[in-house]
N, C-alpha and C. Protein backbone atom coordinates (compact mmCIF):
# COMPACT_ATOMS: atom_id res chain seq x y z
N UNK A 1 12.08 11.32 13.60
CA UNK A 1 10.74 10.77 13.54
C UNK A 1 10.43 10.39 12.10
N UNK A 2 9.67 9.22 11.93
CA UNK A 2 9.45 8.78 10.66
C UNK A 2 8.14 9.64 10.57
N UNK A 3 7.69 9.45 8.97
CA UNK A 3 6.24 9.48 8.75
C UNK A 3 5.33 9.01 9.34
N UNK A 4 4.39 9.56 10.40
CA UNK A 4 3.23 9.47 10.65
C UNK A 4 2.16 8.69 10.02
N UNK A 5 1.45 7.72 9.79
CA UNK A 5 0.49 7.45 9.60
C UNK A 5 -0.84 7.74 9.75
N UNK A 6 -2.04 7.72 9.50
CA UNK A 6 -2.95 7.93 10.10
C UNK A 6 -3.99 6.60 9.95
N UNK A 7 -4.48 5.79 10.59
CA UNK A 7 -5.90 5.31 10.28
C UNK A 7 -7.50 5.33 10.84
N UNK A 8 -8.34 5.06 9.94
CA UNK A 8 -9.45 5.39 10.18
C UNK A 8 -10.42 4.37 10.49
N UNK A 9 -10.52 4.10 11.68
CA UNK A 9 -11.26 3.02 12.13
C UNK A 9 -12.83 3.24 12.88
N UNK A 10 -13.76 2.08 13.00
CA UNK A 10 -14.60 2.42 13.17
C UNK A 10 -15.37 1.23 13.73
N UNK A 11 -15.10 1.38 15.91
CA UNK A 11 -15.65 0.40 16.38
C UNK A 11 -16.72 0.27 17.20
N UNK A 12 -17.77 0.60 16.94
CA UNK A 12 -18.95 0.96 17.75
C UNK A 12 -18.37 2.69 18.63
N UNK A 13 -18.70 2.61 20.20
CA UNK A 13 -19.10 4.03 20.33
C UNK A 13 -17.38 4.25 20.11
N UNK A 14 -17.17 5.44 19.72
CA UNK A 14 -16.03 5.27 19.70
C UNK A 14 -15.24 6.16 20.77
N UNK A 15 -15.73 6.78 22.41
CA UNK A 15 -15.07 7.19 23.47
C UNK A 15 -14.24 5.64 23.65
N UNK A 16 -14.90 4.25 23.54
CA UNK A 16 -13.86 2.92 24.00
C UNK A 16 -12.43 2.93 23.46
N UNK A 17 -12.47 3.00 21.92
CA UNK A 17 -11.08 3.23 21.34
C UNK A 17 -10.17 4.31 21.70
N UNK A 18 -10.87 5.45 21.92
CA UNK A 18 -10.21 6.52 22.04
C UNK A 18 -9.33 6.44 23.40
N UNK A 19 -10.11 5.98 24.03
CA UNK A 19 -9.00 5.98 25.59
C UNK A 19 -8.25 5.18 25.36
N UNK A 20 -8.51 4.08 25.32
CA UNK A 20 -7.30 2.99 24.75
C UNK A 20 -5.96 3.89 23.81
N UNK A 21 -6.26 4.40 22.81
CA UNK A 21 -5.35 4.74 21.29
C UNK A 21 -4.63 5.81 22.26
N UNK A 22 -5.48 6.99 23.20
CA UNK A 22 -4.90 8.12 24.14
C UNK A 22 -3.49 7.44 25.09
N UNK A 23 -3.65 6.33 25.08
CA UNK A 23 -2.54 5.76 26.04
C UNK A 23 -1.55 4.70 25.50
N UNK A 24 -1.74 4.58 24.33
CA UNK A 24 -0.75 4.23 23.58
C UNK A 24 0.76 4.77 23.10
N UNK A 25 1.47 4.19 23.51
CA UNK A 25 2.68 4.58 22.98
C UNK A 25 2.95 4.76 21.45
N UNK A 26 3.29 5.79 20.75
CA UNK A 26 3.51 6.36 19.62
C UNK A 26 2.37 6.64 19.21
N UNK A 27 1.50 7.15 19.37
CA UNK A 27 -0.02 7.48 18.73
C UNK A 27 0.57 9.01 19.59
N UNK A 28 0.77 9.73 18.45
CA UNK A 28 0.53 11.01 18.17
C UNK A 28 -1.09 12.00 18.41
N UNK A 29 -1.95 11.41 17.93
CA UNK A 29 -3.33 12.16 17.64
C UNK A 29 -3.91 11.08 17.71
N UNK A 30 -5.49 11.29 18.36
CA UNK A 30 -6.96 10.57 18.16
C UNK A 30 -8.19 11.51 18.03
N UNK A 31 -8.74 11.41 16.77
CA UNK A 31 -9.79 12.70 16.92
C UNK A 31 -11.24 11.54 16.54
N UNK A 32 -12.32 11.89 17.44
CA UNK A 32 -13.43 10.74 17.37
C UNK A 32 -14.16 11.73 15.77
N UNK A 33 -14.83 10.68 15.57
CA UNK A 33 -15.52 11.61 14.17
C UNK A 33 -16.71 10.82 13.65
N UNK A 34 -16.91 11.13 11.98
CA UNK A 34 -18.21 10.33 11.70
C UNK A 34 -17.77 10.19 10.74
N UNK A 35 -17.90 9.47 9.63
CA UNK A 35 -17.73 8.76 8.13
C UNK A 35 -18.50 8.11 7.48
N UNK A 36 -18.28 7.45 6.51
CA UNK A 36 -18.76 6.79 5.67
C UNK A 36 -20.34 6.82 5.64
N UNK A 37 -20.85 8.07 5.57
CA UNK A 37 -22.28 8.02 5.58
C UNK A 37 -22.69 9.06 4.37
N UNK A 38 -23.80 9.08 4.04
CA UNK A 38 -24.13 10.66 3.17
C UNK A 38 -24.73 11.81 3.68
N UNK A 39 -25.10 11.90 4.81
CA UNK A 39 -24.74 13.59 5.12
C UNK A 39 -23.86 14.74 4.93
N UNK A 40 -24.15 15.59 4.42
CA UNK A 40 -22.61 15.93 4.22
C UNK A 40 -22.08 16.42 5.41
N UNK A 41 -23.09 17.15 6.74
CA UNK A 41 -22.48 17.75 7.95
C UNK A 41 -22.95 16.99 9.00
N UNK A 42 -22.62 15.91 9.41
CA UNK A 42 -23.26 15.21 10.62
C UNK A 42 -23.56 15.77 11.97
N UNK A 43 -24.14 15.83 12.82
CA UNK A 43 -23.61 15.83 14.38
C UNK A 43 -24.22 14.61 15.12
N UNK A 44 -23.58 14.56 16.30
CA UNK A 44 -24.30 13.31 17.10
C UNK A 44 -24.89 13.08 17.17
N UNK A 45 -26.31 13.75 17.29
CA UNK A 45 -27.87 13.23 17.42
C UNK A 45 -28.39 12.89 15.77
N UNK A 46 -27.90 12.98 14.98
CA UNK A 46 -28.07 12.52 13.56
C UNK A 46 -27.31 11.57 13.65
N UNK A 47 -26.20 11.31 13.82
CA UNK A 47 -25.63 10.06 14.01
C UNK A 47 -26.11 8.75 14.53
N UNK A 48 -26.64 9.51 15.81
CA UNK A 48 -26.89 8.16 16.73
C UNK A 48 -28.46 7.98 16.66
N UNK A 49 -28.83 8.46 15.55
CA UNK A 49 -30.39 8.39 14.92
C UNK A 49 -30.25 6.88 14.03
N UNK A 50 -29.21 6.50 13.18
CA UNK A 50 -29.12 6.13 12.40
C UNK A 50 -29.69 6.35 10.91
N UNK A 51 -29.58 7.60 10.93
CA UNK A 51 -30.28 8.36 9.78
C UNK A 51 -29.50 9.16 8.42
N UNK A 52 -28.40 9.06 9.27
CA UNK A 52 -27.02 9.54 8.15
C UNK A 52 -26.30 8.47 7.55
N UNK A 53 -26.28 7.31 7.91
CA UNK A 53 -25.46 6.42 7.10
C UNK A 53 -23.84 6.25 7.75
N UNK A 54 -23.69 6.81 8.57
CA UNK A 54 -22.07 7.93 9.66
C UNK A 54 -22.13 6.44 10.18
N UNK A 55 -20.78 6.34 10.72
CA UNK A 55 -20.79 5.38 11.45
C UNK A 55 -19.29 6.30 12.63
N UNK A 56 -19.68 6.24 14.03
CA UNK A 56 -18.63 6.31 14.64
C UNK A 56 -17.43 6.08 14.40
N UNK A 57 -16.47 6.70 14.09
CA UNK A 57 -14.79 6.12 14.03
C UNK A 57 -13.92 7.16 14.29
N UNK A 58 -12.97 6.47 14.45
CA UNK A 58 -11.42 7.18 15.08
C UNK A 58 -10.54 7.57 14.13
N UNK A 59 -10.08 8.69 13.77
CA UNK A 59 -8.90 8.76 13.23
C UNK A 59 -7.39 8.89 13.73
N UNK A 60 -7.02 7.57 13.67
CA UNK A 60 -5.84 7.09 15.07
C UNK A 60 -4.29 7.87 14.06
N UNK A 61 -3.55 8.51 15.00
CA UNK A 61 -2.24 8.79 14.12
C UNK A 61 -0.95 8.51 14.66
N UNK A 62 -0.02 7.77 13.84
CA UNK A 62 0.76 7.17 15.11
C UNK A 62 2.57 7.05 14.39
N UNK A 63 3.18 6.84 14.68
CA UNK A 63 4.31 6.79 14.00
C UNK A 63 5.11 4.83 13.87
N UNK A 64 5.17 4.83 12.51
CA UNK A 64 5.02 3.30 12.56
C UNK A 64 6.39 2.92 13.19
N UNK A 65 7.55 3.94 13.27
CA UNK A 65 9.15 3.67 13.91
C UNK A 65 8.42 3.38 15.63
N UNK A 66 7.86 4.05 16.00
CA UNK A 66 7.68 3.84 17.33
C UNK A 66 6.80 2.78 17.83
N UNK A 67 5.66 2.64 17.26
CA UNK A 67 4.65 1.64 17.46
C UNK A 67 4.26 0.86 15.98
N UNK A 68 3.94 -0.20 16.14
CA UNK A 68 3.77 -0.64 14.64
C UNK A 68 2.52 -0.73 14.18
N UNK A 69 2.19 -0.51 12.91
CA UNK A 69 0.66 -0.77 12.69
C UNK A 69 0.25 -1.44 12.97
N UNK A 70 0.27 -3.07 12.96
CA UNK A 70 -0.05 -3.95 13.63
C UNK A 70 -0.41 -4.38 15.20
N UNK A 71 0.31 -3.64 15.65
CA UNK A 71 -0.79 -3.39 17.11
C UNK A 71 -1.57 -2.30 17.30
N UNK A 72 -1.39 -1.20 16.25
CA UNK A 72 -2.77 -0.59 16.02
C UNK A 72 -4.04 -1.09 16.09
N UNK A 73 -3.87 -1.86 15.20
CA UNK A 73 -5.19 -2.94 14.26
C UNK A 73 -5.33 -4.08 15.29
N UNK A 74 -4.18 -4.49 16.31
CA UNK A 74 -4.82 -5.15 17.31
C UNK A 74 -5.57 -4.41 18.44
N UNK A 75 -5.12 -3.64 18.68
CA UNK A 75 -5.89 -2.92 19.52
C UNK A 75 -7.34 -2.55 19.77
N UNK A 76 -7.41 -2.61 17.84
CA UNK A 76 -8.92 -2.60 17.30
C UNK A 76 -9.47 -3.69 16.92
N UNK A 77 -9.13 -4.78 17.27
CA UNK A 77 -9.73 -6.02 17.31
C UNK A 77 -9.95 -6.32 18.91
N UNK A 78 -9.50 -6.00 19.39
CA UNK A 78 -9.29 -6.17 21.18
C UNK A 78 -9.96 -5.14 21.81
N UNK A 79 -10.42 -4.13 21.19
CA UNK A 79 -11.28 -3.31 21.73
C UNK A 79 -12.71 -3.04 21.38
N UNK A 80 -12.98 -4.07 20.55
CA UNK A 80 -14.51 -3.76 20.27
C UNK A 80 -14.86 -5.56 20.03
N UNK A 81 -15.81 -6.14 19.51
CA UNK A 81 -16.44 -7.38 19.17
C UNK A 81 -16.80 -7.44 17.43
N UNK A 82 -15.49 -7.59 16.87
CA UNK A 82 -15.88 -7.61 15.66
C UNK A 82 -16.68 -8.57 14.66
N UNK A 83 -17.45 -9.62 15.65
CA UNK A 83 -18.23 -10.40 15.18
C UNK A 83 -19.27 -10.27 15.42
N UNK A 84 -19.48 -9.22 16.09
CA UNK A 84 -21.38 -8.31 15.87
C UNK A 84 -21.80 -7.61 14.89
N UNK A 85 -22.28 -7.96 14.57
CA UNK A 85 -23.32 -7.51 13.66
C UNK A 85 -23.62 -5.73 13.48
N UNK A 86 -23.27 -4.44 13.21
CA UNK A 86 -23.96 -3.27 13.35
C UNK A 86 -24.30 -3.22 15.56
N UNK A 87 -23.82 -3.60 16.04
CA UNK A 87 -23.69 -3.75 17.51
C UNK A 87 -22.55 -3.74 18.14
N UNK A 88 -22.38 -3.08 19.41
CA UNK A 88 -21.48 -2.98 20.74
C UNK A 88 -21.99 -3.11 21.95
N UNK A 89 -22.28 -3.93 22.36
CA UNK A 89 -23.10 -3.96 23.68
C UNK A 89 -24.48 -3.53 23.61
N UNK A 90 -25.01 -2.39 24.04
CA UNK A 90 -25.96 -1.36 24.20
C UNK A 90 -26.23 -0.89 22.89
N UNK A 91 -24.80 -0.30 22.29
CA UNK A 91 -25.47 0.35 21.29
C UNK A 91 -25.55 -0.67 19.89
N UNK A 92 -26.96 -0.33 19.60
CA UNK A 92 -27.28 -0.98 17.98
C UNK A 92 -27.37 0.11 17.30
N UNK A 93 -27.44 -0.67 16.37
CA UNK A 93 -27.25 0.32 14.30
C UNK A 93 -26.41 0.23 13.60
N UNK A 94 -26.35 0.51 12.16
CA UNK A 94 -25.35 0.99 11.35
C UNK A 94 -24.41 2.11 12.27
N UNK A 95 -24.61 2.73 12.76
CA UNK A 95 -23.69 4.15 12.72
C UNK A 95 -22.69 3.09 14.61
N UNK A 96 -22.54 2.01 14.72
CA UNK A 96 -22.03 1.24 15.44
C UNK A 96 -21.64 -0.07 15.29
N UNK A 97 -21.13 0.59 13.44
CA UNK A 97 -20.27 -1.15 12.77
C UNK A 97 -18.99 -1.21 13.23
N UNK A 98 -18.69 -2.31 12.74
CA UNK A 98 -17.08 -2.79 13.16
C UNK A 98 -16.57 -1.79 11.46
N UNK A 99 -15.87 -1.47 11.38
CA UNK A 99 -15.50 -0.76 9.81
C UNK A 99 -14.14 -0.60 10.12
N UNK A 100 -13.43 -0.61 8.87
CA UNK A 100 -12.19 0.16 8.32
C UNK A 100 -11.95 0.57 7.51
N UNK A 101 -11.90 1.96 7.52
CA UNK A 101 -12.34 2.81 6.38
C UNK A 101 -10.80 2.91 5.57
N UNK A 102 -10.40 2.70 4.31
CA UNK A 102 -9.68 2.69 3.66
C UNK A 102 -9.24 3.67 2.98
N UNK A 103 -7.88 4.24 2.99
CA UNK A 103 -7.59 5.23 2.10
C UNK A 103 -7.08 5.49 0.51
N UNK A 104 -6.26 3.98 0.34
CA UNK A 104 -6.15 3.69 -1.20
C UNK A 104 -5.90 1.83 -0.65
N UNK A 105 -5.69 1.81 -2.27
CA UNK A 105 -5.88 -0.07 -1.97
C UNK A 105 -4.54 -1.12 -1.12
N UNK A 106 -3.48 -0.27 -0.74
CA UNK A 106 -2.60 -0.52 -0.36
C UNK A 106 -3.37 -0.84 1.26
N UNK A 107 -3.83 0.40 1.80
CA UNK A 107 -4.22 -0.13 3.19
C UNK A 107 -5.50 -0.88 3.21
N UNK A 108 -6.14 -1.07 1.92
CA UNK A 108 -7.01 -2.26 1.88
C UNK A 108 -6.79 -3.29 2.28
N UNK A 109 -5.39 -3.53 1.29
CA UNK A 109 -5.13 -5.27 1.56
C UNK A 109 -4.46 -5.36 3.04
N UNK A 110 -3.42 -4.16 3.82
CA UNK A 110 -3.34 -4.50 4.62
C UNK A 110 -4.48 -4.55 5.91
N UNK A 111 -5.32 -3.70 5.47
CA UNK A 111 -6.82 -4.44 6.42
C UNK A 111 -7.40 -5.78 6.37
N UNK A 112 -7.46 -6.39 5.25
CA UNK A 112 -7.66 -7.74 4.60
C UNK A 112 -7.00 -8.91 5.81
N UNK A 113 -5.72 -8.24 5.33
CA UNK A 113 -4.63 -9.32 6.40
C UNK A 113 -4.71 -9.01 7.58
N UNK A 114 -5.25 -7.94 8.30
CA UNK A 114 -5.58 -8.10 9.85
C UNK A 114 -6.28 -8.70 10.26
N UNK A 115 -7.72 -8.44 9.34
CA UNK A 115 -8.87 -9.18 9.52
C UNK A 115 -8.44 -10.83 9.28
N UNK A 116 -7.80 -11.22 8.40
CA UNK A 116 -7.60 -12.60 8.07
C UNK A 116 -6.44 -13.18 9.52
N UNK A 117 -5.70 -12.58 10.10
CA UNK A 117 -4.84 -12.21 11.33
C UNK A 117 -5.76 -12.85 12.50
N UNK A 118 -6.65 -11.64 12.40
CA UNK A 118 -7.04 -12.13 13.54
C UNK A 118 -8.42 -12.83 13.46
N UNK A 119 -8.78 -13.31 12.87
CA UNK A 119 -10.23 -14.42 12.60
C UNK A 119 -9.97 -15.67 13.45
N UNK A 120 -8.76 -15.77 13.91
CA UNK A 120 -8.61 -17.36 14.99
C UNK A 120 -8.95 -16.69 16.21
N UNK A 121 -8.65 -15.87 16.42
CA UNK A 121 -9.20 -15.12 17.96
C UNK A 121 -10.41 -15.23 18.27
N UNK A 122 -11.35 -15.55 17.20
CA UNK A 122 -12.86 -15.63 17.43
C UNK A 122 -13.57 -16.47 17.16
N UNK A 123 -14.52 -17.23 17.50
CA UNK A 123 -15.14 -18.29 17.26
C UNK A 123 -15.88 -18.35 16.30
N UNK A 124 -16.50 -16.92 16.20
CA UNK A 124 -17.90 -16.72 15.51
C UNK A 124 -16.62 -16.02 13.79
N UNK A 125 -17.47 -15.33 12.92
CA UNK A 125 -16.81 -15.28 11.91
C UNK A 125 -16.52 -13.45 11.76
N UNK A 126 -15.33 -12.52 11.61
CA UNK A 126 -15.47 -11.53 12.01
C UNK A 126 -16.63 -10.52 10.93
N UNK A 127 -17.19 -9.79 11.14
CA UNK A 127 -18.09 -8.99 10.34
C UNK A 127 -17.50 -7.66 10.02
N UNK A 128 -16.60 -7.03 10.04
CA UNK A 128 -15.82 -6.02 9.89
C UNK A 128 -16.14 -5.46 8.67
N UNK A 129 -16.79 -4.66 8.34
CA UNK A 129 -16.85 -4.20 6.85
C UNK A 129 -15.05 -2.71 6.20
N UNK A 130 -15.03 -3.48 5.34
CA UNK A 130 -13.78 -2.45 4.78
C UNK A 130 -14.39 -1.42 3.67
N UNK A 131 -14.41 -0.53 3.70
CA UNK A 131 -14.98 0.96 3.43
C UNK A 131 -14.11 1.77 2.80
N UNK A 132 -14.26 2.38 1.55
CA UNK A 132 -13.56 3.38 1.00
C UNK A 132 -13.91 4.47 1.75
N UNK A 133 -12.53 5.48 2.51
CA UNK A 133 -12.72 6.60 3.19
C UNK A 133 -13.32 7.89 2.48
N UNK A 134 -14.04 7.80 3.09
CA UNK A 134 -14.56 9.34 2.09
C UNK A 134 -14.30 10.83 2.85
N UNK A 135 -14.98 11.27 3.61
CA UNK A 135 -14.81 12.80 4.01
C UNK A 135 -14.78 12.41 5.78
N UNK A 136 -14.17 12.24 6.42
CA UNK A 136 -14.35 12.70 7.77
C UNK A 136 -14.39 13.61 8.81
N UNK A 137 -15.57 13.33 9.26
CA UNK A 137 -16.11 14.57 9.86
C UNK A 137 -16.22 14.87 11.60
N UNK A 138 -15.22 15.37 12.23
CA UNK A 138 -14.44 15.58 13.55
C UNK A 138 -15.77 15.25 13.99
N UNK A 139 -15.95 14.80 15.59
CA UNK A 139 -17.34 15.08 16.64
C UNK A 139 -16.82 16.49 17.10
N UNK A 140 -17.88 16.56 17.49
CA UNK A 140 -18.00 18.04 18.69
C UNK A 140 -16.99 17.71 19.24
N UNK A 141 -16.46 18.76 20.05
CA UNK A 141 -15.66 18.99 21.38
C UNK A 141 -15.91 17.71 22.34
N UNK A 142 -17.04 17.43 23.00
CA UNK A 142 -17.40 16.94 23.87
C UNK A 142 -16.99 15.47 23.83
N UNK A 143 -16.72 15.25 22.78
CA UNK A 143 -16.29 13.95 22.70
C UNK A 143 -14.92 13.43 22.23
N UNK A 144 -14.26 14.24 22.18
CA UNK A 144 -12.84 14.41 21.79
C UNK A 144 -12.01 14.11 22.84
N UNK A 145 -11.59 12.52 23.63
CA UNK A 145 -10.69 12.30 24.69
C UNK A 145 -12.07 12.30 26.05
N UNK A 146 -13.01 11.76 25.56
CA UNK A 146 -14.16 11.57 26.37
C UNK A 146 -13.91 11.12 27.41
N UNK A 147 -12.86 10.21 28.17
CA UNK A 147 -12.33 9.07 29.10
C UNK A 147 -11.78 10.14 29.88
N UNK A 148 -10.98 10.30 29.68
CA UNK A 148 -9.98 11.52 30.48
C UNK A 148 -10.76 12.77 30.88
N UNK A 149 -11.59 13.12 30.10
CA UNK A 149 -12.63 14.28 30.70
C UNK A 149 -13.84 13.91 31.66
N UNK A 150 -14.26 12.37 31.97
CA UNK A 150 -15.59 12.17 32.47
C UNK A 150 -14.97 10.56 32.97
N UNK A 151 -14.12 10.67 33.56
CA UNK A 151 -13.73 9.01 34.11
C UNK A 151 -14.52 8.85 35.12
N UNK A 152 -15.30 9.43 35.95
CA UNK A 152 -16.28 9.06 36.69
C UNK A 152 -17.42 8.77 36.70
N UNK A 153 -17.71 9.27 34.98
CA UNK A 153 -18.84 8.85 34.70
C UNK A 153 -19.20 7.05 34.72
N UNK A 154 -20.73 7.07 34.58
CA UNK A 154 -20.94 5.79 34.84
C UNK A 154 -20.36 4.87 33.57
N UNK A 155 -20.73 5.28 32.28
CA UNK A 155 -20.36 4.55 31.49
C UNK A 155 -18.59 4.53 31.30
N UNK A 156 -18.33 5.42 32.01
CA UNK A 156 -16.98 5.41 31.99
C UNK A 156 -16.20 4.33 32.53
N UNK A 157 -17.13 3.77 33.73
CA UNK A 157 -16.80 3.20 34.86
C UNK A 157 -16.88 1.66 34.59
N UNK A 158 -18.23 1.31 33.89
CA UNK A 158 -18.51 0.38 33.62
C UNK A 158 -18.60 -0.61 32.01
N UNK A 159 -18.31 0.77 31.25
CA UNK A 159 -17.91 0.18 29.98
C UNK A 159 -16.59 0.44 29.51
N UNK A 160 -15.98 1.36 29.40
CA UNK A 160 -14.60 1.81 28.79
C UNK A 160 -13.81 1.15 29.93
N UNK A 161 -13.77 1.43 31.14
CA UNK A 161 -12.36 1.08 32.22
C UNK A 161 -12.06 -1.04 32.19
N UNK A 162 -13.34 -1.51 31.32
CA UNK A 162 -12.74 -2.98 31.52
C UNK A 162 -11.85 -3.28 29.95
N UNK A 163 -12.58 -2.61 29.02
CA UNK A 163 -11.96 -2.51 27.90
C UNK A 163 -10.10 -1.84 27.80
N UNK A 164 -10.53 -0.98 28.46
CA UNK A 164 -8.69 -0.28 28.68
C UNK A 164 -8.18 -1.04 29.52
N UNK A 165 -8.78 -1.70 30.57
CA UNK A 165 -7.98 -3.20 31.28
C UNK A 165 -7.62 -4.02 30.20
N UNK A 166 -8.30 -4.11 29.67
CA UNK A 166 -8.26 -6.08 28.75
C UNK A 166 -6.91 -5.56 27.89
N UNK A 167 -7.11 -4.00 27.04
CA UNK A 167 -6.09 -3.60 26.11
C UNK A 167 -4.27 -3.92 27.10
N UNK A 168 -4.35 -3.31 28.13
CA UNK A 168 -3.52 -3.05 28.88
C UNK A 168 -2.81 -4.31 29.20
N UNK A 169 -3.99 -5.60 29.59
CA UNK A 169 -3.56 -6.74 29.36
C UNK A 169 -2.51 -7.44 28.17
N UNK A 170 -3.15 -6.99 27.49
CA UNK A 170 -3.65 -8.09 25.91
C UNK A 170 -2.04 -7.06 25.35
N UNK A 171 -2.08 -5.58 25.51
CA UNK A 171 -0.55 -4.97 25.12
C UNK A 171 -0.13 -4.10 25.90
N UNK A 172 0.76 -5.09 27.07
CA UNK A 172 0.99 -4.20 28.15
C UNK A 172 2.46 -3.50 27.75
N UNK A 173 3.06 -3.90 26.81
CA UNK A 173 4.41 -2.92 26.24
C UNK A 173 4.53 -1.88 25.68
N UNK A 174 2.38 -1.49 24.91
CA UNK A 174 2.61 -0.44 24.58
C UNK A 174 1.12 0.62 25.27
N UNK A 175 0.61 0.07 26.16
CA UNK A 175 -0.83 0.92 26.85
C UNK A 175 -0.73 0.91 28.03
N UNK A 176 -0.58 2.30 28.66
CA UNK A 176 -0.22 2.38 29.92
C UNK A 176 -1.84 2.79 30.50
């Protein structure tokens, strides 16, 4: 096994990514969390206040021999609308940007070039903000692999299951 990677992404709610990244081939770990905000101890209802500055994101971990970063980062273009504005459907605010939180300037620029990658995919112009990573801060339990614990739920039903279609579509070699 090579070195592991980890990245820290951040696409509106983030149970959508997580099921997707959960069924990915070579993704090791997905833990949902909060970032780039100034609280120092977030939880969800501060979060989804928009009062911490937090924005939902994933910390995806994956092994680049098995899966490549690059369909990481598609995955996360294909799973959220990165030409909204602080929006995902339903949910508005800051704490529901398109983001990629950066760990040194190396995975800057390669965020740069995803974003520049995939900007023909979209009509509109992508809004993705790139973010120096600062402290990330796990969610509760409850939301850790949210899809797999509550697939019957409604939003389960009607927001995440077309998104893990489209992924499944869009990379059926590596999302089962």
């Amino acid at each position: 096994m090579s070195e592991l990677r980890t990245l820290t992404l951040g696409a509106g709610c983030f149970w959508c990514l997580d099921a997707v990244y959960q069924r990915t081939t070579g993704v090791t770990s997905v833990i949902s969390g909060y970032t780039g905000g100034r609280t120092p101890h977030p939880h969800y209802r501060e979060v989804c206040s928009g009062t911490s500055g937090h924005a939902e994101a994933l910390q995806v971990t994956f092994d680049p021999e098995v899966v490549p970063e690059s369909v990481i980062l598609g995955l996360f273009f294909t799973g959220h609308d990165p030409t909204s504005l602080n929006a995902q459907g339903y949910d508005v605010g800051t704490q529901y940007r398109s983001a990629m939180f950066y760990a040194d300037e190396d995975e800057k620029s390669r965020f740069e070039a995803a974003i520049a990658e995939a900007q023909h995919l979209f009509d509109a112009p992508i809004v993705t903000t790139l973010e120096p990573l600062g402290v990330f801060h796990t969610a509760e339990d409850v939301h850790q692999d949210f899809y797999t614990e509550n697939r019957n739920s409604g939003y389960c039903r009607v927001i995440i299951d077309p998104k893990l279609s489209h992924a499944r579509e869009a990379f059926a070699d590596w999302v089962s």
